[in-house]
N, C-alpha and C. Protein backbone atom coordinates (compact mmCIF):
# COMPACT_ATOMS: atom_id res chain seq x y z
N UNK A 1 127.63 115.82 107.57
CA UNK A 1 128.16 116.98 108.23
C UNK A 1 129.27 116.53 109.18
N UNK A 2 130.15 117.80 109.18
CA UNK A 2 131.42 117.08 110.43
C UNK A 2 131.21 118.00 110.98
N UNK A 3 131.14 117.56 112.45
CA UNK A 3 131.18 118.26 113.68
C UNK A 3 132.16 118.85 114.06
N UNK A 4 132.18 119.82 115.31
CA UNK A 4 133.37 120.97 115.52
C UNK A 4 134.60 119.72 115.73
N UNK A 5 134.01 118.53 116.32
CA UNK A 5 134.91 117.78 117.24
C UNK A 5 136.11 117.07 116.29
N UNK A 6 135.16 116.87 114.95
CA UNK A 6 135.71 116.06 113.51
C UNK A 6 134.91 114.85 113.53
N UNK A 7 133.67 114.91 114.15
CA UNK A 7 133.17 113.35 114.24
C UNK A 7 132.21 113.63 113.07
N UNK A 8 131.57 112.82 112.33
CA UNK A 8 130.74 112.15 111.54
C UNK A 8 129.08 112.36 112.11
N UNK A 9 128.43 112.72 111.46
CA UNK A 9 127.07 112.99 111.44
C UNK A 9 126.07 112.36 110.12
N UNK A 10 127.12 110.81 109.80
CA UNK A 10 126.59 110.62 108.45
C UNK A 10 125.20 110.00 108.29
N UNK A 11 124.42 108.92 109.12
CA UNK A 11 123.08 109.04 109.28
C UNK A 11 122.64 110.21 108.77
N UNK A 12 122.12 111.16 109.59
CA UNK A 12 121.46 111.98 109.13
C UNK A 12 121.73 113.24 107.83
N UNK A 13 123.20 112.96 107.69
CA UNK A 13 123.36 113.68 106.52
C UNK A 13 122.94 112.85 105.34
N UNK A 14 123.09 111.65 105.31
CA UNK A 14 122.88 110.88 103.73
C UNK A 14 121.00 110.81 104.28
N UNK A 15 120.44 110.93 104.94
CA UNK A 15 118.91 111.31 104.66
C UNK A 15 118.28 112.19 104.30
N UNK A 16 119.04 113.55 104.30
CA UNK A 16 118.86 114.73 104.18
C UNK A 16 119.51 115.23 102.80
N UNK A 17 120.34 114.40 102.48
CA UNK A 17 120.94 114.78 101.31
C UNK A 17 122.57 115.67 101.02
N UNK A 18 123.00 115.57 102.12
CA UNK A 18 124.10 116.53 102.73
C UNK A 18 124.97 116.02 102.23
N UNK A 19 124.98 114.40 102.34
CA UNK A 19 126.41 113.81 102.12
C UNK A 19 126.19 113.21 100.81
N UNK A 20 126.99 113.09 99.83
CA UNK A 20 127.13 112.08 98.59
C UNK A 20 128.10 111.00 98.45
N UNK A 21 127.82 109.77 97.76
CA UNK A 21 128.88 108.88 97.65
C UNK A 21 129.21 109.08 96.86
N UNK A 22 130.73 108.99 96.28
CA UNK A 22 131.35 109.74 95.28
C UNK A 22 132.09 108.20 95.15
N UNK A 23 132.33 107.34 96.15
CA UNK A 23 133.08 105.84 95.39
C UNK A 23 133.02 104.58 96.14
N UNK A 24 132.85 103.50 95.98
CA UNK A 24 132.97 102.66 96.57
C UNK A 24 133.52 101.50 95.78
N UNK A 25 134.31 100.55 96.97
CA UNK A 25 134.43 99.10 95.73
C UNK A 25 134.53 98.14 97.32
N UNK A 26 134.19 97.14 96.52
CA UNK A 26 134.41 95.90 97.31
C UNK A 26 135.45 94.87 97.15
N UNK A 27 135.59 94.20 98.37
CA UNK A 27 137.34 93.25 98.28
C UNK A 27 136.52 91.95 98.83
N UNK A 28 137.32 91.28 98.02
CA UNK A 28 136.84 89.21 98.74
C UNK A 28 137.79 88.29 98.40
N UNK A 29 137.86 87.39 99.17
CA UNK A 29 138.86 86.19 98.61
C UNK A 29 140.47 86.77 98.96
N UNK A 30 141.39 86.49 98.23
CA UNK A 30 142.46 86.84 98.33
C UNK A 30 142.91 87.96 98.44
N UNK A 31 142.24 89.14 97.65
CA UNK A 31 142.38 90.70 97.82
C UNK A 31 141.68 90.92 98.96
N UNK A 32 141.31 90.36 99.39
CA UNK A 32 140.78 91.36 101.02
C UNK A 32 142.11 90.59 101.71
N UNK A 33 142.69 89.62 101.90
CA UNK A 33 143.58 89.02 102.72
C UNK A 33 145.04 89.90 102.74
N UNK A 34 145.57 90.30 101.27
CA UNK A 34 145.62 91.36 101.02
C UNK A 34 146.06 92.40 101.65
N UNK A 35 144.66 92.99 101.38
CA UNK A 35 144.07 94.15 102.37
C UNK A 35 144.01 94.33 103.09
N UNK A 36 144.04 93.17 103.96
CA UNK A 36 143.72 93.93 105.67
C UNK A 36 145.44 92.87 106.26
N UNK A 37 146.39 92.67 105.07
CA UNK A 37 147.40 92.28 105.94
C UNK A 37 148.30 93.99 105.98
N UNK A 38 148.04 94.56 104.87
CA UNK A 38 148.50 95.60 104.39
C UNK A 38 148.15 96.78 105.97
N UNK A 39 146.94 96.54 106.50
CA UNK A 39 147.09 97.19 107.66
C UNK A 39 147.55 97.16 108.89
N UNK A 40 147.63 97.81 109.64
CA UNK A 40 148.60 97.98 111.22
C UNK A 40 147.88 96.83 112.09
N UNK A 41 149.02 95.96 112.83
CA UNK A 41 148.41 94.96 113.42
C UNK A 41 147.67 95.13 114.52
N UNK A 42 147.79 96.52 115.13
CA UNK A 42 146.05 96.65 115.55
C UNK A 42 144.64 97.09 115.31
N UNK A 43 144.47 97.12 114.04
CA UNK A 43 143.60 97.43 113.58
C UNK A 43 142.22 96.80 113.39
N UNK A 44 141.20 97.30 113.94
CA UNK A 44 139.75 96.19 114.66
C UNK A 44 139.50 95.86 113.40
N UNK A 45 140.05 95.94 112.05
CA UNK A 45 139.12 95.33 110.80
C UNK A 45 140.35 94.20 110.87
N UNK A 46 141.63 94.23 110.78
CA UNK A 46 142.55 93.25 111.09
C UNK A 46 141.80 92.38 112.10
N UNK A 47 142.25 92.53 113.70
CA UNK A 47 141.61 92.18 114.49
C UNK A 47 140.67 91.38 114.17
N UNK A 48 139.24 91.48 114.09
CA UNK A 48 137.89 91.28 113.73
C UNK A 48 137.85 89.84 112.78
N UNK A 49 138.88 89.92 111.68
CA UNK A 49 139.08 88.76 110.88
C UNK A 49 139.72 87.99 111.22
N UNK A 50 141.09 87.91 112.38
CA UNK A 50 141.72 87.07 112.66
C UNK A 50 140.90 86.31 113.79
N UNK A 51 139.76 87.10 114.03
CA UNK A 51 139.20 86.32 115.37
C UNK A 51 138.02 85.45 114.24
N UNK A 52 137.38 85.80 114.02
CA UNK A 52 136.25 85.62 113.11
C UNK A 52 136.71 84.25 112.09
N UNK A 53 138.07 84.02 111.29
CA UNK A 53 138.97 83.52 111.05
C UNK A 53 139.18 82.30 111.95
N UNK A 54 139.89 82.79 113.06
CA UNK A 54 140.17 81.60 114.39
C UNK A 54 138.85 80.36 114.64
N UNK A 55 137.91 81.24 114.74
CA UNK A 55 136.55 80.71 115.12
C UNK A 55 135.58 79.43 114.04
N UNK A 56 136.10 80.00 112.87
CA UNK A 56 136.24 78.75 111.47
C UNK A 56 136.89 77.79 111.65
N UNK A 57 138.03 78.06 111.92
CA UNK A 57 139.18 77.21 111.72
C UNK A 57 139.26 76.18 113.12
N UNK A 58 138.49 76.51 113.94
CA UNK A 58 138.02 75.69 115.62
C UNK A 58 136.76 74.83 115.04
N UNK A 59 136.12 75.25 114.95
CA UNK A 59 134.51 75.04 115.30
C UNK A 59 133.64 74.75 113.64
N UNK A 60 134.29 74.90 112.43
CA UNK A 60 133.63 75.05 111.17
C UNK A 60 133.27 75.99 110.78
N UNK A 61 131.91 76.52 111.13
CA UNK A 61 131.29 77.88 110.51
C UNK A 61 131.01 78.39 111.63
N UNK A 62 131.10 79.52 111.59
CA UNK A 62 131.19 80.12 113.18
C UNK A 62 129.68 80.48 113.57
N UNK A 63 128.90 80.94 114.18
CA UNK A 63 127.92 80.86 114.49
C UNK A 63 127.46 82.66 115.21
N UNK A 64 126.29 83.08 115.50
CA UNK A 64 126.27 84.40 116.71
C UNK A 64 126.72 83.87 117.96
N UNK A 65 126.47 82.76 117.97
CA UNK A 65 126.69 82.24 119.88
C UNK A 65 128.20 81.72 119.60
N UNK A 66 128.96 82.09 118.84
CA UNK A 66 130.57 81.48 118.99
C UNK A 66 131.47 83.14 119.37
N UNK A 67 130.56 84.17 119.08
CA UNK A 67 130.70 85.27 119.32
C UNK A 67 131.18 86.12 120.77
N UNK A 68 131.94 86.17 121.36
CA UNK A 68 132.29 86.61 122.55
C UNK A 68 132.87 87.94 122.73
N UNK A 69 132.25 88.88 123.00
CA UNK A 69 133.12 90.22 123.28
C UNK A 69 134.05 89.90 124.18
N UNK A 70 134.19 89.23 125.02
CA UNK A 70 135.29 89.24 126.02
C UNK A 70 136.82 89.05 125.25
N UNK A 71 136.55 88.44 124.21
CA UNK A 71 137.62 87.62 123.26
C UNK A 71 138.54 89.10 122.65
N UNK A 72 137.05 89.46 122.11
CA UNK A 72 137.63 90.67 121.44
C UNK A 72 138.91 91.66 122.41
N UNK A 73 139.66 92.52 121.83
CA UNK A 73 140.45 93.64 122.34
C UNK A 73 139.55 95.19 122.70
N UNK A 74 140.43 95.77 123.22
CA UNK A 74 139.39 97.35 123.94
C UNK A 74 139.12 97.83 122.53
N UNK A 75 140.39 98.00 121.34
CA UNK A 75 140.06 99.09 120.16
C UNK A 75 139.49 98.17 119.06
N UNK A 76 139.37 96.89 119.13
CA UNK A 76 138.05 96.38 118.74
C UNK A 76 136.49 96.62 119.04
N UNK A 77 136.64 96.07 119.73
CA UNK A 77 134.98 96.01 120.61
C UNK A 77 134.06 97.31 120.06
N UNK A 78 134.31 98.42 120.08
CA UNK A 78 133.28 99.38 120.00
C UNK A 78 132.93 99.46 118.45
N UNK A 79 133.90 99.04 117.55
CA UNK A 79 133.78 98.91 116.05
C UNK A 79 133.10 97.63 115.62
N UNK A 80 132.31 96.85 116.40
CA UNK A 80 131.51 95.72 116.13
C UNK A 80 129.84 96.34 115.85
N UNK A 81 129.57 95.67 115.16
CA UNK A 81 127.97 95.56 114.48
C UNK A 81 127.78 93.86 114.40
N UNK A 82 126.51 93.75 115.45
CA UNK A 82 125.75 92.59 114.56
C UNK A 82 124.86 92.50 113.84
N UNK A 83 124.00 92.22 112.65
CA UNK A 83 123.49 92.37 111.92
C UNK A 83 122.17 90.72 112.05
N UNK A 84 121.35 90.90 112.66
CA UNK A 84 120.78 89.52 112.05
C UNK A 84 119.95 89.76 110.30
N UNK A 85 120.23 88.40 109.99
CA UNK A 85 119.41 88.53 108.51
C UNK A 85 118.15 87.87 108.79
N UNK A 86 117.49 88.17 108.32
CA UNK A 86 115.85 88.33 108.25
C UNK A 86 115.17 87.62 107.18
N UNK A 87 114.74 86.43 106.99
CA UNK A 87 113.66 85.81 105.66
C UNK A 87 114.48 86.00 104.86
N UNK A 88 114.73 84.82 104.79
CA UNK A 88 116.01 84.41 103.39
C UNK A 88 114.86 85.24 101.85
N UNK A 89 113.82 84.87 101.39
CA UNK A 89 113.18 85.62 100.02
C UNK A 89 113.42 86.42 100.42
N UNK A 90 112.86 87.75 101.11
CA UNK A 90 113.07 89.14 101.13
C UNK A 90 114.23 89.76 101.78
N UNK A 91 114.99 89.08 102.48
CA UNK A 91 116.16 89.34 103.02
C UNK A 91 116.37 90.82 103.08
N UNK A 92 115.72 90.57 104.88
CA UNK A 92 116.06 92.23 105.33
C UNK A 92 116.99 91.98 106.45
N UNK A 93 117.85 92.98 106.44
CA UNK A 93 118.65 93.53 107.94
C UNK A 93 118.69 94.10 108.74
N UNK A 94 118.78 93.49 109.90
CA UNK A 94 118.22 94.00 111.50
C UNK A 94 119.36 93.99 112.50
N UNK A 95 119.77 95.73 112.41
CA UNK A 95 120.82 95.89 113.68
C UNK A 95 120.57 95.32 115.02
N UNK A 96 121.58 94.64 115.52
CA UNK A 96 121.19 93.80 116.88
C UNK A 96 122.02 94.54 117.74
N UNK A 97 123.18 94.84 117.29
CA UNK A 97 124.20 95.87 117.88
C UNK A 97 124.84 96.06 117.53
N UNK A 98 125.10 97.78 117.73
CA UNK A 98 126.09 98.66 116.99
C UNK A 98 127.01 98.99 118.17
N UNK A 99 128.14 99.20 118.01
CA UNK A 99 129.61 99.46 118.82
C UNK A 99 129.22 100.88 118.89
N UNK A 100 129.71 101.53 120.37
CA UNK A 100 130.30 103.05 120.16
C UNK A 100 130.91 103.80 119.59
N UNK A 101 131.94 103.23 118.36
CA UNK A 101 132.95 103.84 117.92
C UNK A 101 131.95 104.08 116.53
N UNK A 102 130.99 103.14 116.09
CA UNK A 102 129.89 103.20 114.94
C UNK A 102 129.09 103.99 115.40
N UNK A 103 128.14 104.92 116.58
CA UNK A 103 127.37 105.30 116.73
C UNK A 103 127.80 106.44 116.41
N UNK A 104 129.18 106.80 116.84
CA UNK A 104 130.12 108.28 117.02
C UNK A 104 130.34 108.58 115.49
N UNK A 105 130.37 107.43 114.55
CA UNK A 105 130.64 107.93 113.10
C UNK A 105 129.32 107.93 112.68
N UNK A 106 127.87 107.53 112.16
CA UNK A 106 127.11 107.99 111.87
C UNK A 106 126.17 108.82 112.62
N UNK A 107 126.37 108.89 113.87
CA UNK A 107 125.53 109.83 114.43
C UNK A 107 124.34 109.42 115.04
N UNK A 108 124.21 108.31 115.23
CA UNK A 108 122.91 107.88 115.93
C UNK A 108 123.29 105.87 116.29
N UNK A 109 122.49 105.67 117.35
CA UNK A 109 122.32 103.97 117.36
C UNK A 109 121.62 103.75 116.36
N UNK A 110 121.87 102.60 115.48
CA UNK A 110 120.86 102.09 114.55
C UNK A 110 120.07 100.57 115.30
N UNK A 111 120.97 100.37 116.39
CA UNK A 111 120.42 99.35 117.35
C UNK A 111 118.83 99.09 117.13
N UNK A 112 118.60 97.74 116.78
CA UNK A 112 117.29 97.27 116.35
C UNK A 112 116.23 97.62 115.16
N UNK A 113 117.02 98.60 114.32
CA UNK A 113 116.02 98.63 113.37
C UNK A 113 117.20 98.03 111.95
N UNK A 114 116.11 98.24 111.39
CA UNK A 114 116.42 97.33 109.85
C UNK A 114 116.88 98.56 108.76
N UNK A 115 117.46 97.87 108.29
CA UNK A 115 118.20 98.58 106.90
C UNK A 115 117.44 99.54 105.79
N UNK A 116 116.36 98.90 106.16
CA UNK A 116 115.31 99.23 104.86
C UNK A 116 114.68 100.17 105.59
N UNK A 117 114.39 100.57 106.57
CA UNK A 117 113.55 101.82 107.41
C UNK A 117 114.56 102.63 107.82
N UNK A 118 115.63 103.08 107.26
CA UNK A 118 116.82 103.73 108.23
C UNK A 118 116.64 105.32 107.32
N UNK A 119 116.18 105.52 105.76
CA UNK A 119 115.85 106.40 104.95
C UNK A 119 117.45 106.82 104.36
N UNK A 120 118.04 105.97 103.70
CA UNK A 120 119.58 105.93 103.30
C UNK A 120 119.33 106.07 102.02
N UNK A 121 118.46 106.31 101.40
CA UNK A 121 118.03 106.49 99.78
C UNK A 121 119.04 105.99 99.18
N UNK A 122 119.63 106.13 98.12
CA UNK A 122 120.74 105.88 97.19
C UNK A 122 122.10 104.57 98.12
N UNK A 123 122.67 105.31 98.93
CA UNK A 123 123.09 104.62 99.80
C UNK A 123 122.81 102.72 100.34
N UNK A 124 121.19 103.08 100.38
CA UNK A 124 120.59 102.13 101.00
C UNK A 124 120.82 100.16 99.69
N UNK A 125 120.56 100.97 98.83
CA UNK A 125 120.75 99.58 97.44
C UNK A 125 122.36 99.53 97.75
N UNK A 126 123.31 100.57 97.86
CA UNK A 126 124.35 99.60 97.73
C UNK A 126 124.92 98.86 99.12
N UNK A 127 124.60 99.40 100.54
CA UNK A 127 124.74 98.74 101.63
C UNK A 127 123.60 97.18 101.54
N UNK A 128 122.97 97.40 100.83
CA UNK A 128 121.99 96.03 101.15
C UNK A 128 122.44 95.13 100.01
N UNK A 129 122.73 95.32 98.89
CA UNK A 129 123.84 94.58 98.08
C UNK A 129 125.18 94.12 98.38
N UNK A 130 126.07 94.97 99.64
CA UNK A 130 126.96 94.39 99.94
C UNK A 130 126.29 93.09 101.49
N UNK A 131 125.37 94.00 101.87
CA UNK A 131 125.50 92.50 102.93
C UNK A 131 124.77 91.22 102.83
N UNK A 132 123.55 91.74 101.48
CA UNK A 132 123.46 90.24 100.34
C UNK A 132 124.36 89.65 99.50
N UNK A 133 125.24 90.22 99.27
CA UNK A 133 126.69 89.67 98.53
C UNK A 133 127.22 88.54 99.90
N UNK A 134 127.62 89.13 100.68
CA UNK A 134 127.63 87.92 101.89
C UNK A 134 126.91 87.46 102.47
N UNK A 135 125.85 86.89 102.24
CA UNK A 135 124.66 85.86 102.78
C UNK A 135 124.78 84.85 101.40
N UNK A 136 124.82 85.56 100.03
CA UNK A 136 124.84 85.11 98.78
C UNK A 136 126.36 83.75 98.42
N UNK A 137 127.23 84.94 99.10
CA UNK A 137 128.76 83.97 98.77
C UNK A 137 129.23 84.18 99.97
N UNK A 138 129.30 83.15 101.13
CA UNK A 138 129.33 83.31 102.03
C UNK A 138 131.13 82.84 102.52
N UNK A 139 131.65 84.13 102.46
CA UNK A 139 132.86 84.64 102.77
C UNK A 139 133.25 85.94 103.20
N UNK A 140 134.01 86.27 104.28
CA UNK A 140 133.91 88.06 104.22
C UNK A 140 134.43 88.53 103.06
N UNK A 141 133.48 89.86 103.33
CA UNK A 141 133.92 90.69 102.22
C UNK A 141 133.87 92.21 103.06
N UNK A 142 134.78 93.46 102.43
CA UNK A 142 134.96 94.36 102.71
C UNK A 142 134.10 95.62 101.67
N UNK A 143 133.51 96.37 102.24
CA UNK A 143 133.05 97.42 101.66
C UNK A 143 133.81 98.75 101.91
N UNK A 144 134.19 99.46 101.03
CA UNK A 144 135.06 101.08 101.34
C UNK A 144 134.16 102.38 100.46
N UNK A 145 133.96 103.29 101.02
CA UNK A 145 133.20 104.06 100.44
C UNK A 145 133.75 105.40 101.14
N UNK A 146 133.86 106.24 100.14
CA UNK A 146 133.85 107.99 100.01
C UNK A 146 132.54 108.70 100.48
N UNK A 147 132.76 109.35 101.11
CA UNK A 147 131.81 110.46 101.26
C UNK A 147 132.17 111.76 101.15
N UNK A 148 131.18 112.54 100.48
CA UNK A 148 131.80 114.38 100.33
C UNK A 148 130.84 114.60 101.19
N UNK A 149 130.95 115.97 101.96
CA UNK A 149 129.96 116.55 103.21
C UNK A 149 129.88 117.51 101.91
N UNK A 150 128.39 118.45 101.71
CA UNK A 150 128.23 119.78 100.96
C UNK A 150 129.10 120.65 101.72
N UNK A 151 129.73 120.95 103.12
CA UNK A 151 130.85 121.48 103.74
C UNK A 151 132.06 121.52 103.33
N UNK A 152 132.41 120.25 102.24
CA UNK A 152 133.41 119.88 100.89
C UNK A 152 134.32 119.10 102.01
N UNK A 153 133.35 118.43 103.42
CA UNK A 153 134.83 117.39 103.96
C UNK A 153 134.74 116.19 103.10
N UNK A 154 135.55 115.34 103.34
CA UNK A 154 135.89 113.91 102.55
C UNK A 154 135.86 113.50 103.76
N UNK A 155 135.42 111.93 103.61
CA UNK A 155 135.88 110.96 104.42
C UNK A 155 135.55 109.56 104.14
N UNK A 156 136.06 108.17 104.60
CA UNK A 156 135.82 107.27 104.17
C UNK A 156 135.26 106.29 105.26
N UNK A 157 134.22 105.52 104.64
CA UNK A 157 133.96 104.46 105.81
C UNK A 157 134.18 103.16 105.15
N UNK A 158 134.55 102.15 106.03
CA UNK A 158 135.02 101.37 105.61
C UNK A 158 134.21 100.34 106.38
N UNK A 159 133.52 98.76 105.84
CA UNK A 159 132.85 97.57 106.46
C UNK A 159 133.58 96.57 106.55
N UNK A 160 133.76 95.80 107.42
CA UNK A 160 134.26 94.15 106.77
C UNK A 160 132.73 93.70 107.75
N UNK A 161 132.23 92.59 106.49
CA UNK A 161 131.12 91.99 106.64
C UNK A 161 131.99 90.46 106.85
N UNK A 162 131.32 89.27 108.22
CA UNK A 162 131.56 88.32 107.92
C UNK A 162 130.30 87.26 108.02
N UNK A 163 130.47 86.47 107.36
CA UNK A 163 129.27 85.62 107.93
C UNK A 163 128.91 84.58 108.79
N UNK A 164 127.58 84.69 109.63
CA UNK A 164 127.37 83.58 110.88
C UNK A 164 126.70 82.89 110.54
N UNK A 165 126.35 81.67 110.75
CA UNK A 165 125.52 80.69 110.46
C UNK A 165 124.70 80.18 111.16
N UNK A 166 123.77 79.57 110.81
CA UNK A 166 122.81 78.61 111.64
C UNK A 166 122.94 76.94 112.07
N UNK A 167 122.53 76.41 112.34
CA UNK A 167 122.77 75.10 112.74
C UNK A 167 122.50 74.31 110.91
N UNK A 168 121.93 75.35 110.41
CA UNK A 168 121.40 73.76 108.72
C UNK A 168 122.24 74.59 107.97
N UNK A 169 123.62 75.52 108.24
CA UNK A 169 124.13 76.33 107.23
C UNK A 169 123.92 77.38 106.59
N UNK A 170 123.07 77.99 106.97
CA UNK A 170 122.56 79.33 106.34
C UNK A 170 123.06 80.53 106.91
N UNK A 171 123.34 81.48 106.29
CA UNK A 171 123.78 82.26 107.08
C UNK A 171 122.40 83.76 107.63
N UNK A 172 122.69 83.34 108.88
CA UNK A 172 121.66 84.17 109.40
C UNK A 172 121.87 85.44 110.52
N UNK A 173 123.52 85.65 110.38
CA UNK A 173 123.75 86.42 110.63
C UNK A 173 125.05 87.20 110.28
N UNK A 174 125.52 88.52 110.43
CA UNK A 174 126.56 89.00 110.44
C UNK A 174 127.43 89.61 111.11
N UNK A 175 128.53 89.39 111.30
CA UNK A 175 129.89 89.77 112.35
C UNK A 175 130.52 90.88 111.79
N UNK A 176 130.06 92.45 111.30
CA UNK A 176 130.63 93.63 110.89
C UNK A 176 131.51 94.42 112.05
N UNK A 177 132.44 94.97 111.08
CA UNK A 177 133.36 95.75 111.75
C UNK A 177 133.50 97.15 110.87
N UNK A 178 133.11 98.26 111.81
CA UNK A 178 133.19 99.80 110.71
C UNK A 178 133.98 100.62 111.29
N UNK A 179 134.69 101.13 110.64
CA UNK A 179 135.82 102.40 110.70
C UNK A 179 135.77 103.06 109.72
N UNK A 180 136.04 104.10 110.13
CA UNK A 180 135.63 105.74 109.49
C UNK A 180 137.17 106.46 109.96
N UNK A 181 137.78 107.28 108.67
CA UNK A 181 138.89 107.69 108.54
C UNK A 181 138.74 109.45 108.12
């Protein structure tokens, strides 16, 4: 549902059944580089990778504790999600923190709960496939997806997933950035 304001109510619409995904695709490797050069140089999914990026290219594999909001910019910051990953076999995902600018597009904090209890039905296999695609091949990757409101709005949300690591290489966490258009 879109609100009088134009904001996003998509949580609770894709539980309820309100909203449908009508498309998505994913970008990695060279086509996401691509992709997010193709956007405006302030843009927190730009942004987000050049820091995320920087932090490789210093330190090796970047880590949650290489992570600094201070680093970040103002129209960054609220478009951050951390994601910890959970038991490499069952590999579940656990919001650690969601940005303001993410709460305002789906409509609720998802702060501390997991992927798999959020009730995203249909939705839910392909968000947990994209952020096992990056634990799996551990490089960012971008997710873009359509939504129709039964109200007949359109809109798109867009992920860049990156990955954090642990001290033996694993990646045990994630550095997301979401915008909604």
């Amino acid at each position: 549902m879109v609100s009088d304001e134009g904001e996003h109510e998509l949580a609770g619409d894709l539980a309820t059944g309100d909203v449908t995904v009508s498309q998505a695709y994913v970008v990695q490797g060279d086509q996401l580089s691509g992709h997010l050069d193709n956007l405006p140089p302030d843009s927190p999914l730009r942004n987000a990778f050049t820091y995320w990026h920087h932090l490789r290219s210093e330190g090796g594999l970047p880590s949650r504790q290489d992570i600094n909001p201070t680093d970040l910019d103002a129209e960054t910051l609220p478009h951050i999600v951390i994601i910890d990953v959970e038991d490499d076999r069952k590999r579940r995902f656990r919001y650690r923190l969601v940005g303001t600018a993410v709460v305002k597009i789906f409509g609720v904090d998802y702060t501390g709960n997991y992927l798999d209890e959020m009730g995203l039905d249909l939705v839910f296999d392909r968000i947990q496939a994209f952020y096992s695609l990056v634990c799996n091949d551990p490089q960012p990757a971008l997710l873009t997806g359509s939504y129709f409101a039964k109200s007949g709005a359109e809109f798109q949300v867009t992920r860049l997933a990156m990955p954090l690591f642990n001290g033996d290489g694993l990646v045990n966490a994630l550095f997301c950035i979401v915008e909604s258009t």
